[in-house]
PDB file of N, CA and C in Angstrom:
ATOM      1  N   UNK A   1     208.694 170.674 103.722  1.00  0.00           N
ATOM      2  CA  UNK A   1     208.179 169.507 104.323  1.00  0.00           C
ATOM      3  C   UNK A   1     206.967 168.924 103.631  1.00  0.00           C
ATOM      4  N   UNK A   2     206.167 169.601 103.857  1.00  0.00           N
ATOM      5  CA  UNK A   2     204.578 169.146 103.132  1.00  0.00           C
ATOM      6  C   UNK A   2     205.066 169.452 101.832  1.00  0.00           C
ATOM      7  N   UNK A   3     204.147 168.533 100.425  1.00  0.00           N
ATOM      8  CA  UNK A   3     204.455 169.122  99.198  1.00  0.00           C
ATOM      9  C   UNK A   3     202.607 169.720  98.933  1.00  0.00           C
ATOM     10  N   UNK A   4     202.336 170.390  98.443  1.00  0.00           N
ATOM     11  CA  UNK A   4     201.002 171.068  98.060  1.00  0.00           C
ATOM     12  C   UNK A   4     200.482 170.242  96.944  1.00  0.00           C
ATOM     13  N   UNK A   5     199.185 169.566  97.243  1.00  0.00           N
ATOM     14  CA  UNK A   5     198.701 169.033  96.469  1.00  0.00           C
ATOM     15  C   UNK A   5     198.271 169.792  95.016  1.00  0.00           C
ATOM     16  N   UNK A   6     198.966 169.193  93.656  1.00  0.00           N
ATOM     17  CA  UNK A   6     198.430 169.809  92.645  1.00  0.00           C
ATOM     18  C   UNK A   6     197.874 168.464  91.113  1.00  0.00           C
ATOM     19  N   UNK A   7     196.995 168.329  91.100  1.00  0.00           N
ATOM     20  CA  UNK A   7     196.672 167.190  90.267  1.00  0.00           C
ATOM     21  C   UNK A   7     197.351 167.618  89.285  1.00  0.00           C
ATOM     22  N   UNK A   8     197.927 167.941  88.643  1.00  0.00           N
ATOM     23  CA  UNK A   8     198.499 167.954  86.992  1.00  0.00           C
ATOM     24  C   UNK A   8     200.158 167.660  87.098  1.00  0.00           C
ATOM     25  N   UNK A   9     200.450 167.263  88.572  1.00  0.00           N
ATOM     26  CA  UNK A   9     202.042 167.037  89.171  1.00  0.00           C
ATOM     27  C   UNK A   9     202.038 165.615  87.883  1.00  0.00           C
ATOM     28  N   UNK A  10     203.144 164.938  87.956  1.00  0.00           N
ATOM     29  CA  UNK A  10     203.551 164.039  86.894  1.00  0.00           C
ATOM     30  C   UNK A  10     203.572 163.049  87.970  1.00  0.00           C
ATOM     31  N   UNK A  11     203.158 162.919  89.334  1.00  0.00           N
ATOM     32  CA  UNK A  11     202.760 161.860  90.298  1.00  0.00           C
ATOM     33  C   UNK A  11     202.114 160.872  90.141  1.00  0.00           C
ATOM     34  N   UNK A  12     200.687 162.120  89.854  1.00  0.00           N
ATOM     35  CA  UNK A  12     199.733 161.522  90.072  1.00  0.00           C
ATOM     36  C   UNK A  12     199.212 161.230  88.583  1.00  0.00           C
ATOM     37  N   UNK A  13     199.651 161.686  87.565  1.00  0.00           N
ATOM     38  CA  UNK A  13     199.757 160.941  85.912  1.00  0.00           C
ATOM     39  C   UNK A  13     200.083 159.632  85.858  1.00  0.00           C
ATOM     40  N   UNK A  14     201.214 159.266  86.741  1.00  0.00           N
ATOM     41  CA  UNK A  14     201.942 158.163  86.650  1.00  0.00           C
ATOM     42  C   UNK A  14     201.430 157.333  87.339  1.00  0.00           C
ATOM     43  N   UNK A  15     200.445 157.755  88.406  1.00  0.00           N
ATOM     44  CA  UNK A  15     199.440 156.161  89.227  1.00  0.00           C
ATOM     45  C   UNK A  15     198.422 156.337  88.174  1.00  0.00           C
ATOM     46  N   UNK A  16     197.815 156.724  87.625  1.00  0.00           N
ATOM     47  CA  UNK A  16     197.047 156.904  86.760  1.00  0.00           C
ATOM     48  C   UNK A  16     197.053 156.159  85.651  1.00  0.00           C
ATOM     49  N   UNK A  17     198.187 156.034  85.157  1.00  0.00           N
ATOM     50  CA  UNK A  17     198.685 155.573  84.086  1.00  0.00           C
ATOM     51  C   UNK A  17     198.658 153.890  84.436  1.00  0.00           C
ATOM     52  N   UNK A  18     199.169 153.724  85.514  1.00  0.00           N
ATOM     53  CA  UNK A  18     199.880 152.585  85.984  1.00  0.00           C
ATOM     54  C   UNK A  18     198.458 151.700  86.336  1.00  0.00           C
ATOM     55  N   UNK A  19     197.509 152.255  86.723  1.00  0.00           N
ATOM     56  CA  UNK A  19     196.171 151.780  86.903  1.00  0.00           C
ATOM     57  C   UNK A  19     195.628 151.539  85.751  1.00  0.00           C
ATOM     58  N   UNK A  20     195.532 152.308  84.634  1.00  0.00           N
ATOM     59  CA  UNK A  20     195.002 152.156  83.335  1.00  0.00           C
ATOM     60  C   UNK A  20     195.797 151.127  82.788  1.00  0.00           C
ATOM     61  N   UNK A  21     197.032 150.789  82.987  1.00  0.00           N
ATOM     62  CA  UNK A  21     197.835 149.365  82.697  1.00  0.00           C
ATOM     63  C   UNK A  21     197.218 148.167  82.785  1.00  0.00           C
ATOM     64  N   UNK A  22     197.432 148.480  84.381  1.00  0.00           N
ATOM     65  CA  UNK A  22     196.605 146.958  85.602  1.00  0.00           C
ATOM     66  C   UNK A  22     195.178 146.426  84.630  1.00  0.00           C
ATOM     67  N   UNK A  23     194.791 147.692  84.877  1.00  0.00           N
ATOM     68  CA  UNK A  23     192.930 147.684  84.121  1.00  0.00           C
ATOM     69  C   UNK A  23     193.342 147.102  83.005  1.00  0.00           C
ATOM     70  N   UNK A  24     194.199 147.223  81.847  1.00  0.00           N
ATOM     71  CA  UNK A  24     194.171 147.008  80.251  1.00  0.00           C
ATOM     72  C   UNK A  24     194.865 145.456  80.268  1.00  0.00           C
ATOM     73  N   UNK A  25     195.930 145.153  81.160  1.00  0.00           N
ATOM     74  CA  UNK A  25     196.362 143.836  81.216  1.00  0.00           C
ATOM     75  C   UNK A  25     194.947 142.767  82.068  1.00  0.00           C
ATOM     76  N   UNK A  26     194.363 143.068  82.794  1.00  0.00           N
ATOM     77  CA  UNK A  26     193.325 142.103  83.581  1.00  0.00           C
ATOM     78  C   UNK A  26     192.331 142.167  82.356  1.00  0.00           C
ATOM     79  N   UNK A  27     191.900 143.218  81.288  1.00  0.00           N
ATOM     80  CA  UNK A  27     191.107 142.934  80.346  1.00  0.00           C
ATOM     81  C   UNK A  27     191.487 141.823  79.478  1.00  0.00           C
ATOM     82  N   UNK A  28     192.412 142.337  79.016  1.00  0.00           N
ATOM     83  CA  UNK A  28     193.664 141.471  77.831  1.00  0.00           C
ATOM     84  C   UNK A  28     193.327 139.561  78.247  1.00  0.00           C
ATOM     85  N   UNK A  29     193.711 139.577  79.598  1.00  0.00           N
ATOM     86  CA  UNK A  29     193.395 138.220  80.456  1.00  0.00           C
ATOM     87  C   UNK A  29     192.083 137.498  79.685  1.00  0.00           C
ATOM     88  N   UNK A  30     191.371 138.358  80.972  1.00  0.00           N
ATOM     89  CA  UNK A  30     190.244 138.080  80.401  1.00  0.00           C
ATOM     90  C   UNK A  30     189.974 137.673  78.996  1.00  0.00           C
ATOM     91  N   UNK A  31     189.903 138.517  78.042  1.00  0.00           N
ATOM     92  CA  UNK A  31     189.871 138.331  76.858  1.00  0.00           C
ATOM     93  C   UNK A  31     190.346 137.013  76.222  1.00  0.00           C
ATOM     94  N   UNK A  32     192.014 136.981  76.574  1.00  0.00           N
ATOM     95  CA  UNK A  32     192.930 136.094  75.957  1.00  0.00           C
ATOM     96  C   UNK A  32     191.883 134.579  76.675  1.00  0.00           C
ATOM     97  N   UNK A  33     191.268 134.513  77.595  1.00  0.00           N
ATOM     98  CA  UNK A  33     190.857 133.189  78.593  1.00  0.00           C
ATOM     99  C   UNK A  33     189.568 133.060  77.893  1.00  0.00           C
ATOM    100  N   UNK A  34     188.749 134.047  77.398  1.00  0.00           N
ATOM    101  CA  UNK A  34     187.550 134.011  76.657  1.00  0.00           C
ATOM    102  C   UNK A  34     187.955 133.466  75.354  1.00  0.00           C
ATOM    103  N   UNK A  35     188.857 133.628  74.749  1.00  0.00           N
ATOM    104  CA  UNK A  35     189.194 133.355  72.960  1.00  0.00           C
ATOM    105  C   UNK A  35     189.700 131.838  73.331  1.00  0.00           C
ATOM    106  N   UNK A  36     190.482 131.205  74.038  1.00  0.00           N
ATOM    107  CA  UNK A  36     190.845 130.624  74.295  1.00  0.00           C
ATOM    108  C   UNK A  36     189.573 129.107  74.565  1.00  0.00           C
ATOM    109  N   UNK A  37     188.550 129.927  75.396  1.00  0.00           N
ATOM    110  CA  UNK A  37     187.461 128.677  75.251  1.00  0.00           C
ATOM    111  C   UNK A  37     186.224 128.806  74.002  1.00  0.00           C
ATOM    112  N   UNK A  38     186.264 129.888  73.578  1.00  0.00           N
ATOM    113  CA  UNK A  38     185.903 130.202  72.001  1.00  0.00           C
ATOM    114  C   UNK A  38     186.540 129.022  71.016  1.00  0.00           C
ATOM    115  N   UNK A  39     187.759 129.045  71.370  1.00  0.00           N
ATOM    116  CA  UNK A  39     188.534 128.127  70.010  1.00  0.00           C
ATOM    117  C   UNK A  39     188.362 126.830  70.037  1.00  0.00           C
ATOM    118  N   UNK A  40     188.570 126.195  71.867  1.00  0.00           N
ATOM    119  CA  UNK A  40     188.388 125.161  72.364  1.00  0.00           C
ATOM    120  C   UNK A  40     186.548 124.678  71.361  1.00  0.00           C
ATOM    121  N   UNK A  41     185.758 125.416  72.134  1.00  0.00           N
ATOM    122  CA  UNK A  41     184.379 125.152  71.836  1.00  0.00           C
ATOM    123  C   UNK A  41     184.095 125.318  70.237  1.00  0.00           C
ATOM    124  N   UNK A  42     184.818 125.960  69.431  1.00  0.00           N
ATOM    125  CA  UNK A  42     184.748 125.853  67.805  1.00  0.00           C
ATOM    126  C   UNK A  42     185.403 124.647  67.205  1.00  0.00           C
ATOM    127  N   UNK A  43     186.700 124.031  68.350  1.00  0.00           N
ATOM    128  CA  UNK A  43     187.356 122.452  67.422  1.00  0.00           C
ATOM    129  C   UNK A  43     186.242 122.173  67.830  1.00  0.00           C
ATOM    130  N   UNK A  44     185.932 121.761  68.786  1.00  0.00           N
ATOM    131  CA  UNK A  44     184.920 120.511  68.952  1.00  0.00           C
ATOM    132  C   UNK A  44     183.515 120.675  67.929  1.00  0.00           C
ATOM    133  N   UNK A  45     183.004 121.597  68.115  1.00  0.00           N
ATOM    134  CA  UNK A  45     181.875 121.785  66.496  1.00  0.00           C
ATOM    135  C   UNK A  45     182.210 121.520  65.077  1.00  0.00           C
ATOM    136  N   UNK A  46     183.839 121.612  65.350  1.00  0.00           N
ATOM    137  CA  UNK A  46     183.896 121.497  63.696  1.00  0.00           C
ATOM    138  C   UNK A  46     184.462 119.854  63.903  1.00  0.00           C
ATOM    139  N   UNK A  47     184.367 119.426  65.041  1.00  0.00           N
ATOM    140  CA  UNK A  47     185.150 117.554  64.891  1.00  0.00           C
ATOM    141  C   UNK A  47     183.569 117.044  64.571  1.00  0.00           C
ATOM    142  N   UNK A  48     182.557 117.899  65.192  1.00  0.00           N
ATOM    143  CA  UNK A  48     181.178 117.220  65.356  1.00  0.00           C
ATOM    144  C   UNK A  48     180.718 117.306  63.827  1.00  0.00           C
ATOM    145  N   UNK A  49     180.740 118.433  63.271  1.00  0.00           N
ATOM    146  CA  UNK A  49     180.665 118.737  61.797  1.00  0.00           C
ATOM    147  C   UNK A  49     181.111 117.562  61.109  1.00  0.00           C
ATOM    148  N   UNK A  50     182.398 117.548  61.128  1.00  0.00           N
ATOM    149  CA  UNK A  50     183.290 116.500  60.731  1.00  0.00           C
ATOM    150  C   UNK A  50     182.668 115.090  60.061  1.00  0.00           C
ATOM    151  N   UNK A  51     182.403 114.580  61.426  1.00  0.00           N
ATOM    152  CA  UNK A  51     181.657 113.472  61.905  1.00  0.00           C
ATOM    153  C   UNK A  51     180.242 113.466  60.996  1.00  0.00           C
ATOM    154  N   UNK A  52     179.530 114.542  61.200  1.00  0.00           N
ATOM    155  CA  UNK A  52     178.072 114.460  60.775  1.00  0.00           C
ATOM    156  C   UNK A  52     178.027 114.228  58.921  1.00  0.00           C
ATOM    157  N   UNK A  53     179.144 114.966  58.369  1.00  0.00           N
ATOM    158  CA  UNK A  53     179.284 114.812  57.519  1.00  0.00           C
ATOM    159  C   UNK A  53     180.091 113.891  56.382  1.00  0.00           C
ATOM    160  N   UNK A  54     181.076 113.017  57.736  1.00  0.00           N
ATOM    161  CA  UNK A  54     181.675 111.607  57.061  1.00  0.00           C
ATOM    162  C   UNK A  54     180.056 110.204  57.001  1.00  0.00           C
ATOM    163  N   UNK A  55     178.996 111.032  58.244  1.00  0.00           N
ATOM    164  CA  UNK A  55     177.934 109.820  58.148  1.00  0.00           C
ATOM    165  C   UNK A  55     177.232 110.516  57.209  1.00  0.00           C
ATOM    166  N   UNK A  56     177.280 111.721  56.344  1.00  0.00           N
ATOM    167  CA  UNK A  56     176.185 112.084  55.662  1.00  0.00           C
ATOM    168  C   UNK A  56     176.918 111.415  54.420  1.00  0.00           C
ATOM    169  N   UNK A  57     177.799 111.676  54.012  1.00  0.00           N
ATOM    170  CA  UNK A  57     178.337 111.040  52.818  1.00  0.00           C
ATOM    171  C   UNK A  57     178.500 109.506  52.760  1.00  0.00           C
ATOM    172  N   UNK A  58     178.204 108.668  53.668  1.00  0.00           N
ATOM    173  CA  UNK A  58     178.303 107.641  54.023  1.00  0.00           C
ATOM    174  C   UNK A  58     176.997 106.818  54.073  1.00  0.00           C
ATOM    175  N   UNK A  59     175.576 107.821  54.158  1.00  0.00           N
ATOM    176  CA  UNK A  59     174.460 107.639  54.275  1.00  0.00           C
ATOM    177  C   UNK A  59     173.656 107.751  52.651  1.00  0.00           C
ATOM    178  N   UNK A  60     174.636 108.779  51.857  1.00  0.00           N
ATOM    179  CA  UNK A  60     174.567 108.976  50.769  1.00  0.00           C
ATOM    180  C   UNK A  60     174.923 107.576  49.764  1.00  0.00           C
ATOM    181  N   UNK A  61     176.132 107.078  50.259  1.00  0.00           N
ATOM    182  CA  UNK A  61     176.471 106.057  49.100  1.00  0.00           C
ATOM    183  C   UNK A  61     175.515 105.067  49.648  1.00  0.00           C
ATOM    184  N   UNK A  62     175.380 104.512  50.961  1.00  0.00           N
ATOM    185  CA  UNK A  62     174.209 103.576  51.106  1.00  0.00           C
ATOM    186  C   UNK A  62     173.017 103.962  50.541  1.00  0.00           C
ATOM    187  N   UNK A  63     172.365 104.762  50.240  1.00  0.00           N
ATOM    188  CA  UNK A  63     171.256 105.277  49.444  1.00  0.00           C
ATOM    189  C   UNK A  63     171.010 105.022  47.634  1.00  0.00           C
ATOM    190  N   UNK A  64     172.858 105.288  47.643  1.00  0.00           N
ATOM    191  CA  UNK A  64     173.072 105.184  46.067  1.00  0.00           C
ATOM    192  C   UNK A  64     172.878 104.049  45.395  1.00  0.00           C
ATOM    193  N   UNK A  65     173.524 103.293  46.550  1.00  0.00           N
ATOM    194  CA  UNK A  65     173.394 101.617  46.279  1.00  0.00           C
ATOM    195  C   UNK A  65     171.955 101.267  46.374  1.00  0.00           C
ATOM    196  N   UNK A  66     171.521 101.499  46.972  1.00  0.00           N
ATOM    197  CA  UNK A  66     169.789 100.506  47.737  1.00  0.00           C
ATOM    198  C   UNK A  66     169.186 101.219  46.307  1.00  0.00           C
ATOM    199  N   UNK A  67     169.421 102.463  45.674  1.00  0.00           N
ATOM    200  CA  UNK A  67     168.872 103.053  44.506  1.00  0.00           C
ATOM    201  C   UNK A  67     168.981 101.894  43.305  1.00  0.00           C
ATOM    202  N   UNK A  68     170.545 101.588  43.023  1.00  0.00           N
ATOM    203  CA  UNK A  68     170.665 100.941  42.004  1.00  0.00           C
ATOM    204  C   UNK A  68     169.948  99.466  42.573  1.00  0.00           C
ATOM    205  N   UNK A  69     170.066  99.085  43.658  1.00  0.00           N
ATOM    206  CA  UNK A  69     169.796  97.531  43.920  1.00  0.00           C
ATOM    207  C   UNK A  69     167.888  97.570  43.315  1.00  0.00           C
ATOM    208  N   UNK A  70     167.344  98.679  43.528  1.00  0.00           N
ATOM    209  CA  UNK A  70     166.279  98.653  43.357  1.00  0.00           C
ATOM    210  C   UNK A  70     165.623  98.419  41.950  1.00  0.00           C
ATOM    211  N   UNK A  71     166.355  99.708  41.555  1.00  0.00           N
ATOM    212  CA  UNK A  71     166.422  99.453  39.709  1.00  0.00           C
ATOM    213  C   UNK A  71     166.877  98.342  38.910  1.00  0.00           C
ATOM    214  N   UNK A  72     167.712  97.879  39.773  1.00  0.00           N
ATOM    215  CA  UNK A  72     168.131  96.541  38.850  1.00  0.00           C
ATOM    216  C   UNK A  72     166.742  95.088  39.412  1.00  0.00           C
ATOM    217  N   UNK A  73     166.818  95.442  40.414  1.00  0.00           N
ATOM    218  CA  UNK A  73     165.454  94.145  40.877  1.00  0.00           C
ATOM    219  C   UNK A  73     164.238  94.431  39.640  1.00  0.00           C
ATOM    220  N   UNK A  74     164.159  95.960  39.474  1.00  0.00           N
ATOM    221  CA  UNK A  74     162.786  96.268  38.833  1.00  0.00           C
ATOM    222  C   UNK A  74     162.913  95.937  37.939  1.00  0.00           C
ATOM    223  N   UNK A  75     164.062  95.680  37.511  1.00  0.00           N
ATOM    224  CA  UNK A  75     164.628  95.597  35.775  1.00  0.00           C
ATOM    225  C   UNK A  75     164.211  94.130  35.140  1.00  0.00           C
ATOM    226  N   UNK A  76     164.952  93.432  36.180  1.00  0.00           N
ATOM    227  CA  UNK A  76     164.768  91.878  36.811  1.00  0.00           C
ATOM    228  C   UNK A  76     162.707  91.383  36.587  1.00  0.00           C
ATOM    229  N   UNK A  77     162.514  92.279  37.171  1.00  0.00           N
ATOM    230  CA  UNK A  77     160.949  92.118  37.802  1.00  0.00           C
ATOM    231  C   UNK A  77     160.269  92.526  36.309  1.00  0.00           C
ATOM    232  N   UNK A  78     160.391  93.251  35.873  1.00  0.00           N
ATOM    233  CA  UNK A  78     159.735  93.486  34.248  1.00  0.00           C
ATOM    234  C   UNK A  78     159.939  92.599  33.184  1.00  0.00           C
ATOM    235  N   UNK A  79     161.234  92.028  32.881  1.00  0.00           N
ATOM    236  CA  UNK A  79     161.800  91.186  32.702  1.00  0.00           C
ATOM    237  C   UNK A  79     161.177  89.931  32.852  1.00  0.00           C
ATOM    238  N   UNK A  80     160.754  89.407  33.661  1.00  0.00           N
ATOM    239  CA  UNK A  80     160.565  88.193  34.207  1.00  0.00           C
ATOM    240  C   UNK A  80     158.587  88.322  33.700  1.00  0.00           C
ATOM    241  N   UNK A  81     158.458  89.252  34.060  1.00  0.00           N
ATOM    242  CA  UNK A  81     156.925  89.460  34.032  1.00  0.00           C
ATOM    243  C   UNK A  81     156.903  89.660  31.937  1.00  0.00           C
ATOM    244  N   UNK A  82     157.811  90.198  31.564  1.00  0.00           N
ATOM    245  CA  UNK A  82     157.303  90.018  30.265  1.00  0.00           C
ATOM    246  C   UNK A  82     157.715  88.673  29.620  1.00  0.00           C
ATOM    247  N   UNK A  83     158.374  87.432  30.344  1.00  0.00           N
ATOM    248  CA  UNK A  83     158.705  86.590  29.794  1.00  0.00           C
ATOM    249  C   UNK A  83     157.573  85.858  30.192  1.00  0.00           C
ATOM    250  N   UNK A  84     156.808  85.859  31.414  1.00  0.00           N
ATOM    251  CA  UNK A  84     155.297  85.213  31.739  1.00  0.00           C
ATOM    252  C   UNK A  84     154.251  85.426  30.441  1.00  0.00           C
ATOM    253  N   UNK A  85     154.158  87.166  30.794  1.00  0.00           N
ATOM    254  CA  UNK A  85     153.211  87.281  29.530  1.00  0.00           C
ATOM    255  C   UNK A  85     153.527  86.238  27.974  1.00  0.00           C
ATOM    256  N   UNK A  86     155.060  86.612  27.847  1.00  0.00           N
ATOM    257  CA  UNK A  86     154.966  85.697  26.185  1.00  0.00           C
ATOM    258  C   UNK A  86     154.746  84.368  26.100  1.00  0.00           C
ATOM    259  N   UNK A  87     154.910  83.367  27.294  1.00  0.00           N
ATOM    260  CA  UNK A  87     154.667  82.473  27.718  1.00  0.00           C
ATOM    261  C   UNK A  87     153.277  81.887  27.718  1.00  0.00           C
ATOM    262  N   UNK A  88     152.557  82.985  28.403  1.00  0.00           N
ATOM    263  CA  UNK A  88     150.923  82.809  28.418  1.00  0.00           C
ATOM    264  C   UNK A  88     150.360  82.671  26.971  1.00  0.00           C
ATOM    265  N   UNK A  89     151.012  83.914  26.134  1.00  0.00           N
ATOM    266  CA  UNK A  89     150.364  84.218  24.782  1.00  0.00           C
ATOM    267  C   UNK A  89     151.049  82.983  24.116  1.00  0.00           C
ATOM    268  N   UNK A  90     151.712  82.055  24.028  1.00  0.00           N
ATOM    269  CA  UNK A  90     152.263  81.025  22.959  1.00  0.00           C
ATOM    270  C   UNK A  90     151.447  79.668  23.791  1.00  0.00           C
ATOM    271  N   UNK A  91     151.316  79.346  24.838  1.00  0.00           N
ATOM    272  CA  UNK A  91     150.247  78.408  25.705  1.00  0.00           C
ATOM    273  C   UNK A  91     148.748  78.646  24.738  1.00  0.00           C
ATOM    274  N   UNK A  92     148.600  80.233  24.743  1.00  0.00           N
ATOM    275  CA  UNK A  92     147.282  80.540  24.317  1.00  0.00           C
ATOM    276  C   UNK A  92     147.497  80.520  23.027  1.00  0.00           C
ATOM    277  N   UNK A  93     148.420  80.782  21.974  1.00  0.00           N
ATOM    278  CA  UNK A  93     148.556  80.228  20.647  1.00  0.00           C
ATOM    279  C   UNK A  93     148.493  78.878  19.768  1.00  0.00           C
ATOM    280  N   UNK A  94     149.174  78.148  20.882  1.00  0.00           N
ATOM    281  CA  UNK A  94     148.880  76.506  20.410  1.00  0.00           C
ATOM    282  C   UNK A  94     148.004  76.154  21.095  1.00  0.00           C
ATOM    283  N   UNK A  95     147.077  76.192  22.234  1.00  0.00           N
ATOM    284  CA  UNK A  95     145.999  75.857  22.141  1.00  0.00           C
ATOM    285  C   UNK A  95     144.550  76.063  21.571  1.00  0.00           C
ATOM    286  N   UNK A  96     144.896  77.530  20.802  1.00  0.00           N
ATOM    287  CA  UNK A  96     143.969  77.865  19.658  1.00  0.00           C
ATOM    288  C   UNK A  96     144.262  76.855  18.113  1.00  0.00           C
ATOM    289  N   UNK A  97     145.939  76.531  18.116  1.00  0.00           N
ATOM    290  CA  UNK A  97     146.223  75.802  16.549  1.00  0.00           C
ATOM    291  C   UNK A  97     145.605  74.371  17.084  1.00  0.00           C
ATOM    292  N   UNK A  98     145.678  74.275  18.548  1.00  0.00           N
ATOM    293  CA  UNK A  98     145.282  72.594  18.665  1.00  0.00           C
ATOM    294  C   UNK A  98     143.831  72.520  18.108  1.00  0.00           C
ATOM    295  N   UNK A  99     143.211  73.327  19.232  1.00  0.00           N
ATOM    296  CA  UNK A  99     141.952  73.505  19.022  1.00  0.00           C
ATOM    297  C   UNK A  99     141.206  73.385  17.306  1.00  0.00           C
ATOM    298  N   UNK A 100     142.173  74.288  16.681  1.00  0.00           N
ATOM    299  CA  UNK A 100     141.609  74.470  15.253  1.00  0.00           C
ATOM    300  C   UNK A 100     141.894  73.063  14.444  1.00  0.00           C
ATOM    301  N   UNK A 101     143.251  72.146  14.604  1.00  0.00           N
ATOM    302  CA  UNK A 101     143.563  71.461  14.043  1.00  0.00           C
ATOM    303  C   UNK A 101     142.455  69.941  14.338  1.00  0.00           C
ATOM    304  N   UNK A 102     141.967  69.915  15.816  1.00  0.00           N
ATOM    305  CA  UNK A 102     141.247  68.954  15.869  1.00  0.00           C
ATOM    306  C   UNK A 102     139.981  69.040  16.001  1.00  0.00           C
ATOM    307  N   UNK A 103     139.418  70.088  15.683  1.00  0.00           N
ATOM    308  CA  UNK A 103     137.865  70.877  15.250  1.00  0.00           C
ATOM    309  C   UNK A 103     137.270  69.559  14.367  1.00  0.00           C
ATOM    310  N   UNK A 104     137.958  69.076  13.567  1.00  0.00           N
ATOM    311  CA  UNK A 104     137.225  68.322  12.275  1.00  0.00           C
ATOM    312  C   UNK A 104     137.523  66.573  12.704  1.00  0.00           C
ATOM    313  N   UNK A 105     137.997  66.763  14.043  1.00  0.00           N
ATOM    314  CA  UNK A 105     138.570  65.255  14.176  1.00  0.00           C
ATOM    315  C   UNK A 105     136.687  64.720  15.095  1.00  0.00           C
ATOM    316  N   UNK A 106     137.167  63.076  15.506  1.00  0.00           N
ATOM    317  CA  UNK A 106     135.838  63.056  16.053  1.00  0.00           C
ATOM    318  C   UNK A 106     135.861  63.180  17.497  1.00  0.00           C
ATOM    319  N   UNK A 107     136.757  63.378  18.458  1.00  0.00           N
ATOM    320  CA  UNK A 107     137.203  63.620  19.659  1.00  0.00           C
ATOM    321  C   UNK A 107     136.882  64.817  19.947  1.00  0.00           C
ATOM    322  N   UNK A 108     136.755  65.585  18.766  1.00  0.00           N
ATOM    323  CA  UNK A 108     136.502  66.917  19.069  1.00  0.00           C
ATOM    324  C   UNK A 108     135.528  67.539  19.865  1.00  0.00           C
ATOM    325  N   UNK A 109     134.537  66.383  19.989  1.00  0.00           N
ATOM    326  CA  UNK A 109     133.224  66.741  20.550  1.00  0.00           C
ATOM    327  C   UNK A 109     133.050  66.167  22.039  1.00  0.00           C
ATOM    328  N   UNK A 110     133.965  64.902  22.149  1.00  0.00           N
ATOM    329  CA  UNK A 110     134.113  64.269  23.702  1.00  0.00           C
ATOM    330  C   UNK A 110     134.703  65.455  24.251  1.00  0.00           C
ATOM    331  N   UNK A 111     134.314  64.914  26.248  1.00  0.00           N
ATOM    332  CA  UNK A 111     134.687  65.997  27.093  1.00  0.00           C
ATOM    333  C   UNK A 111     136.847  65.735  27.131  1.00  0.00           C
ATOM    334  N   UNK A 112     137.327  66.564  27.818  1.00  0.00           N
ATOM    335  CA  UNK A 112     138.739  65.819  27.566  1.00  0.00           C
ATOM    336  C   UNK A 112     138.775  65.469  29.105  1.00  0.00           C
ATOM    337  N   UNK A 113     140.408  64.228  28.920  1.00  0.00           N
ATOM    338  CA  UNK A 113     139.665  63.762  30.242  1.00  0.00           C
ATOM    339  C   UNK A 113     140.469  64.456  31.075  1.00  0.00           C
ATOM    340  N   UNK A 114     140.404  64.110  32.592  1.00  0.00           N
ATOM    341  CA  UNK A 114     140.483  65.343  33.530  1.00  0.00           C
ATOM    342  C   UNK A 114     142.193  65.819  33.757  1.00  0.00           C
ATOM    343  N   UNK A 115     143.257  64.543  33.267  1.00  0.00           N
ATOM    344  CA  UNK A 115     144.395  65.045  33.601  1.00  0.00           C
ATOM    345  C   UNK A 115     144.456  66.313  32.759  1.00  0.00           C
ATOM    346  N   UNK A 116     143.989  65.925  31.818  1.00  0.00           N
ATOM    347  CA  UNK A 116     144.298  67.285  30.550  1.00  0.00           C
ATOM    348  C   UNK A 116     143.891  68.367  31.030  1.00  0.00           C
ATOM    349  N   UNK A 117     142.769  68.470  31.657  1.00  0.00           N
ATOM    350  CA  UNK A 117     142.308  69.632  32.256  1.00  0.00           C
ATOM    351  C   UNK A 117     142.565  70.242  33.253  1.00  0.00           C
ATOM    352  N   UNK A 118     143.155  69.476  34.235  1.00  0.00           N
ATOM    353  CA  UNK A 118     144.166  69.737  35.246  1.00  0.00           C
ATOM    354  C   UNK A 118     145.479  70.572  34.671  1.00  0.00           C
ATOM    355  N   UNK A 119     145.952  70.304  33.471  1.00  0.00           N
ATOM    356  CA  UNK A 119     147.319  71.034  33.136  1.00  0.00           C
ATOM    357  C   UNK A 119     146.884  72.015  32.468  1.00  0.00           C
ATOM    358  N   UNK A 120     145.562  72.455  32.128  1.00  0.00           N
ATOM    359  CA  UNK A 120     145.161  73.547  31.054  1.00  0.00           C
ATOM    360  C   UNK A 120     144.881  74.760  32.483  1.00  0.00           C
ATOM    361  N   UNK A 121     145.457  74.506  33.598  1.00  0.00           N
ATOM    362  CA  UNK A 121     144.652  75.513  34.161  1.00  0.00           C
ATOM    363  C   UNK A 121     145.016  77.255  34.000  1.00  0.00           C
ATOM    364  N   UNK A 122     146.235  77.246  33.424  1.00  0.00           N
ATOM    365  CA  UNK A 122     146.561  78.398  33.155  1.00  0.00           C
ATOM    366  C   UNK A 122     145.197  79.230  32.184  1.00  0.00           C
ATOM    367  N   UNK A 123     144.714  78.419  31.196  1.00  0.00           N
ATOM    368  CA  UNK A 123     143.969  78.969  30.112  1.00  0.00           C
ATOM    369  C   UNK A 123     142.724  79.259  30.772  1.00  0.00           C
TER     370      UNK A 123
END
């Protein structure tokens, strides 16, 4: 009638077992539901990545450009400034040959009159 309790019966192995199942599948769960919002939460970092780095390369060529636009203005700007200077120096060349050529004239000694001096203002 009664059976005599003996723990090493193949009974009580087998709830044992069957519990260590339950336990290893509810981990597994778990687990599988954890990796699952792991992966979720890694696309989205790498769409954000993505993103950060279509505006970094994008921030790059606008840079590249405003670089060259700059260099070429400066280029422009030196340019322009050394065509002033040669400008100044040939103003200041013929008004030294004027100067010299009418040294011996008799005007040379009157004041000049004021339009003239109005257009000399560079000198």
């Amino acid at each position: 009638m009664f059976t005599r309790f003996n723990p090493l019966s193949g009974n009580w192995f087998g709830v044992g077992l069957g519990i260590s199942l339950v336990v290893s599948l509810l981990f597994n769960y778990s687990q599988s539901h954890i990796n699952q919002n792991l992966s979720t939460q890694l696309k989205a970092s790498q769409l954000i990545v993505d993103s950060l780095t279509a505006k970094n390369h994008a921030l790059d060529n606008q840079l590249q450009g405003l670089v060259q636009a700059r260099d070429a203005a400066q280029l422009a700007a030196d340019k322009t400034q050394q065509e002033n200077e040669k400008l100044r120096h040939d103003a200041r060349v013929r008004v030294d040959e004027v100067r010299t050529v009418i040294q011996h004239e008799d005007c040379y000694s009157q004041p000049l009159p004021g339009a003239v001096t109005e257009r000399m203002h560079y000198y």
